[in-house]
C-alpha atoms as a PDB file:
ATOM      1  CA  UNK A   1      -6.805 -13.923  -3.248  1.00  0.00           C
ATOM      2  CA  UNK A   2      -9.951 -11.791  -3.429  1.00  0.00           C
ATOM      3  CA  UNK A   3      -9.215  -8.426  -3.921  1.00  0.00           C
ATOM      4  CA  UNK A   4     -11.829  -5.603  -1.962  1.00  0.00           C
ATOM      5  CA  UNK A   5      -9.178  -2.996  -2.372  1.00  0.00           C
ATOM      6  CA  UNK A   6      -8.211  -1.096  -5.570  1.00  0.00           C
ATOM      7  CA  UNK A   7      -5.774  -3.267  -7.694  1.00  0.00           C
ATOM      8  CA  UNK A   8      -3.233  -1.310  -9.617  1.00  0.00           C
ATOM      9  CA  UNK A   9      -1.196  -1.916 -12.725  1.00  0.00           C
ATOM     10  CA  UNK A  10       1.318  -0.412 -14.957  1.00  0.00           C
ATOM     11  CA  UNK A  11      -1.759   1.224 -17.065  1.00  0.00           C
ATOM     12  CA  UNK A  12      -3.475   3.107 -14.000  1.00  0.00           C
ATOM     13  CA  UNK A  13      -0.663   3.159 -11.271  1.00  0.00           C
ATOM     14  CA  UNK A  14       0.840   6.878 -11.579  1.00  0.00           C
ATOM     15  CA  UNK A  15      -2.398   8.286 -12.745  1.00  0.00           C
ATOM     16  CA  UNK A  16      -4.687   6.581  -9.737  1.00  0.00           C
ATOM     17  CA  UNK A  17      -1.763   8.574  -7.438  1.00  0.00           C
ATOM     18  CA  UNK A  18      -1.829  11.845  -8.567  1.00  0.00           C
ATOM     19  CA  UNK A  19      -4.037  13.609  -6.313  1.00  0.00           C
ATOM     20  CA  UNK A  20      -4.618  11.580  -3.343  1.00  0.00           C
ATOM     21  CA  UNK A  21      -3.042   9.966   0.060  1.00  0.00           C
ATOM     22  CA  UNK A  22      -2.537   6.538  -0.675  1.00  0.00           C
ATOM     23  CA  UNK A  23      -0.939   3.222   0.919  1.00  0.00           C
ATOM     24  CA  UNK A  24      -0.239   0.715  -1.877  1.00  0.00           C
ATOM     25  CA  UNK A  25       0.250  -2.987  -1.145  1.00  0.00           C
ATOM     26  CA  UNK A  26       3.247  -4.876  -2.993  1.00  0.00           C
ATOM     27  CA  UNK A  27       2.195  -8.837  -2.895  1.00  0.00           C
ATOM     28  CA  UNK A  28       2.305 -11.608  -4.452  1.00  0.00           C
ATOM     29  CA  UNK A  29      -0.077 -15.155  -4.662  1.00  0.00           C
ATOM     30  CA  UNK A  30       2.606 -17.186  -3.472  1.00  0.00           C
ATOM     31  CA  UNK A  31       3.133 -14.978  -0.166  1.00  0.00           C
ATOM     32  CA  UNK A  32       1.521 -16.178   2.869  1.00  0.00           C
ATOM     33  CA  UNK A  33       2.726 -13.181   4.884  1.00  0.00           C
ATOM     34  CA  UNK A  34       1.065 -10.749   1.860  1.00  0.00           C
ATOM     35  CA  UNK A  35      -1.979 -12.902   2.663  1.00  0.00           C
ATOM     36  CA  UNK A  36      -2.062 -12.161   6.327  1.00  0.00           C
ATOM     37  CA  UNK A  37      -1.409  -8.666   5.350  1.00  0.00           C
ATOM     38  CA  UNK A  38      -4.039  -8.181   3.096  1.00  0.00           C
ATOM     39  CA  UNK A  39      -6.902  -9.215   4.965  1.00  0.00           C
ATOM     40  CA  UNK A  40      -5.169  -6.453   7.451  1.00  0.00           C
ATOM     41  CA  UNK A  41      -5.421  -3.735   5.076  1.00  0.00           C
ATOM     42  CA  UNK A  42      -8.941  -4.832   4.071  1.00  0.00           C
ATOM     43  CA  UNK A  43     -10.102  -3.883   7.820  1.00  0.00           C
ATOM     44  CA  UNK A  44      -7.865  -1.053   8.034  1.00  0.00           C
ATOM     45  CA  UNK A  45      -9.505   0.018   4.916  1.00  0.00           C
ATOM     46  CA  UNK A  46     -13.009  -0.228   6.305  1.00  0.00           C
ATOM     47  CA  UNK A  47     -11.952   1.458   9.575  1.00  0.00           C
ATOM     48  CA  UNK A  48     -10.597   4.566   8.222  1.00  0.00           C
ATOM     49  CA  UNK A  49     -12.230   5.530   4.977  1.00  0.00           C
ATOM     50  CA  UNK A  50     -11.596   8.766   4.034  1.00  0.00           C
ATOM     51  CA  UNK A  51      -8.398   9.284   5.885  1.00  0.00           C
ATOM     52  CA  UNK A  52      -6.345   8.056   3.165  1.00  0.00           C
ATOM     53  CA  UNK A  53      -7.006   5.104   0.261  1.00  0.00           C
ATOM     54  CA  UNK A  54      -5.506   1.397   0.425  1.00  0.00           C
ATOM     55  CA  UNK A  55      -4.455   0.078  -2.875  1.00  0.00           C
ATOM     56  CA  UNK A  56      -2.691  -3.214  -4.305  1.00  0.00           C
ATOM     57  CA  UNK A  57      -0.063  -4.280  -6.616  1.00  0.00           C
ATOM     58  CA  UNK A  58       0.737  -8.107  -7.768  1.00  0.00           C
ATOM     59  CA  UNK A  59       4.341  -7.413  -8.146  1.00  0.00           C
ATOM     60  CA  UNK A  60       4.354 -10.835 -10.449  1.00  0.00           C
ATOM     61  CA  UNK A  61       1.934  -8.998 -13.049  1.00  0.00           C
ATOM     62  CA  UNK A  62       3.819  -6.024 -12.403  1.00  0.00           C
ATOM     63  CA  UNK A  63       7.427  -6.288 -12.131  1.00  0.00           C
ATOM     64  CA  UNK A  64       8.155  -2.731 -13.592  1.00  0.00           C
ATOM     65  CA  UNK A  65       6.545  -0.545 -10.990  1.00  0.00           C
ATOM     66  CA  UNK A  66       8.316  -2.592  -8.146  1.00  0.00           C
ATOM     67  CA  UNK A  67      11.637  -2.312  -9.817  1.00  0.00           C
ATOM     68  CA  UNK A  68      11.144   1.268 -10.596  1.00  0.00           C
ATOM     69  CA  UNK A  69      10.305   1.939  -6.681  1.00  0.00           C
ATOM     70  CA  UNK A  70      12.985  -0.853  -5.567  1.00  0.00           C
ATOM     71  CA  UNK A  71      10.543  -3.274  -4.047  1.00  0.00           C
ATOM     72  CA  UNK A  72      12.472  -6.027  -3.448  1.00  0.00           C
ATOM     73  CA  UNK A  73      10.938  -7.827  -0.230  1.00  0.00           C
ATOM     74  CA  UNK A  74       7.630  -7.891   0.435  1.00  0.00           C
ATOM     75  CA  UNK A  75       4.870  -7.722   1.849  1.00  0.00           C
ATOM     76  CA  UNK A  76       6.068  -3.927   1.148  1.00  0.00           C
ATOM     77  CA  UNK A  77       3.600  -0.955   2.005  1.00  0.00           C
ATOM     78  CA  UNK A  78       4.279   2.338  -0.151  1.00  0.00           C
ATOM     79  CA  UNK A  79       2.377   5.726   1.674  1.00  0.00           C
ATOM     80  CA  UNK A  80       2.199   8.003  -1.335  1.00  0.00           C
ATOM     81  CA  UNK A  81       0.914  11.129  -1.226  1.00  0.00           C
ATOM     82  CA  UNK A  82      -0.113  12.979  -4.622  1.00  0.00           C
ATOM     83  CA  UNK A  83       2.168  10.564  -6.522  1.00  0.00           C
ATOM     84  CA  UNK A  84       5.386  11.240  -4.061  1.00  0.00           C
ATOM     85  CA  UNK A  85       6.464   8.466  -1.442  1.00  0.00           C
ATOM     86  CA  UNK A  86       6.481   9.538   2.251  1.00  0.00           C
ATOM     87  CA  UNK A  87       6.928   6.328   3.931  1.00  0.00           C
ATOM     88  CA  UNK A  88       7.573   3.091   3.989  1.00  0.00           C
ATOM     89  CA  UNK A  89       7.104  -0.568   5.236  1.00  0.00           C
ATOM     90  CA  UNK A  90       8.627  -3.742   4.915  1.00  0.00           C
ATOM     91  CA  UNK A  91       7.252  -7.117   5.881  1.00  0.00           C
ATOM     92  CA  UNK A  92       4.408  -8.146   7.909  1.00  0.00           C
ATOM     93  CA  UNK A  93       3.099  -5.387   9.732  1.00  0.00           C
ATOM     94  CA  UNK A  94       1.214  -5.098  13.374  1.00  0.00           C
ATOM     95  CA  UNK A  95      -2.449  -3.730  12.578  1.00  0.00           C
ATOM     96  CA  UNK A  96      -2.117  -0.816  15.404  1.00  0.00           C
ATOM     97  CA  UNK A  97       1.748   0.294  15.135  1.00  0.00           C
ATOM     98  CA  UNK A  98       0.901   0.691  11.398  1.00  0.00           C
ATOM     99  CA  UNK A  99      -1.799   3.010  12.127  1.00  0.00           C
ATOM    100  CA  UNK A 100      -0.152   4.179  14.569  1.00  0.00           C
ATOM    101  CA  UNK A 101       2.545   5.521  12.199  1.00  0.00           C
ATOM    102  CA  UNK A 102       0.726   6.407   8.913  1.00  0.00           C
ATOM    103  CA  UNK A 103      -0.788   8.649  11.438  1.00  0.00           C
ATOM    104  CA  UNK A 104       1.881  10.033  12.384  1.00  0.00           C
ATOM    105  CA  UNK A 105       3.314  10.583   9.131  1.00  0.00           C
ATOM    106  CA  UNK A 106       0.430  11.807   7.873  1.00  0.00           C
ATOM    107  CA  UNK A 107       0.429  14.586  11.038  1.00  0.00           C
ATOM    108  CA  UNK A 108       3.990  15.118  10.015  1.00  0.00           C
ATOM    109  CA  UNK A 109       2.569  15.763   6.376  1.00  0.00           C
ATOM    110  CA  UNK A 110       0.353  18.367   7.361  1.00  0.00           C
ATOM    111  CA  UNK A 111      -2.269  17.040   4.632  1.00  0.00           C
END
């Protein structure tokens, strides 16, 4: 899978958090619902640059950071924001509810 969003790892992960509003992607090859999501999060990520940042992680290259944040279905969406989890989502989402309530989190955030 092509990858137009930021791809994360074990050696940038924490560090690519710190100081921004994030929604990080949990996949894997093998997933055709992670597929389906991706190519979601690739418009999503066009549509509302600047509100917050869309990032990925290959939980099969990564296996640490998922079992450190207890990923253990996916597709699972992470919103960080400055390194801390505020919300999050399991399986494959709907494009609009999931805008729909990052927004509302993010409101909720006061960012």
């Amino acid at each position: 899978m092509e990858n137009k969003l930021q791809e994360l790892n074990y050696t940038n992960f924490d560090q690519w958090l710190k100081e921004r509003t994030a929604l990080v992607d949990f996949w894997a090859e093998w997933c055709h619902p992670c597929t389906i999501q991706h190519k979601m999060l690739e418009e999503i990520s066009e549509e509302t640059s600047g509100l917050f940042e869309i990032a990925t992680v290959n939980v099969d290259d990564n296996r640490t950071i998922s079992m450190k944040l207890g990923v253990q279905n996916i597709p699972a969406m992470i919103l960080f924001q400055n390194g801390s989890e505020i919300k999050r989502f399991t399986g494959l989402q709907n494009k609009k509810l999931l805008l729909t309530q990052i927004a509302n989190t993010l409101k909720d955030e006061k960012i």
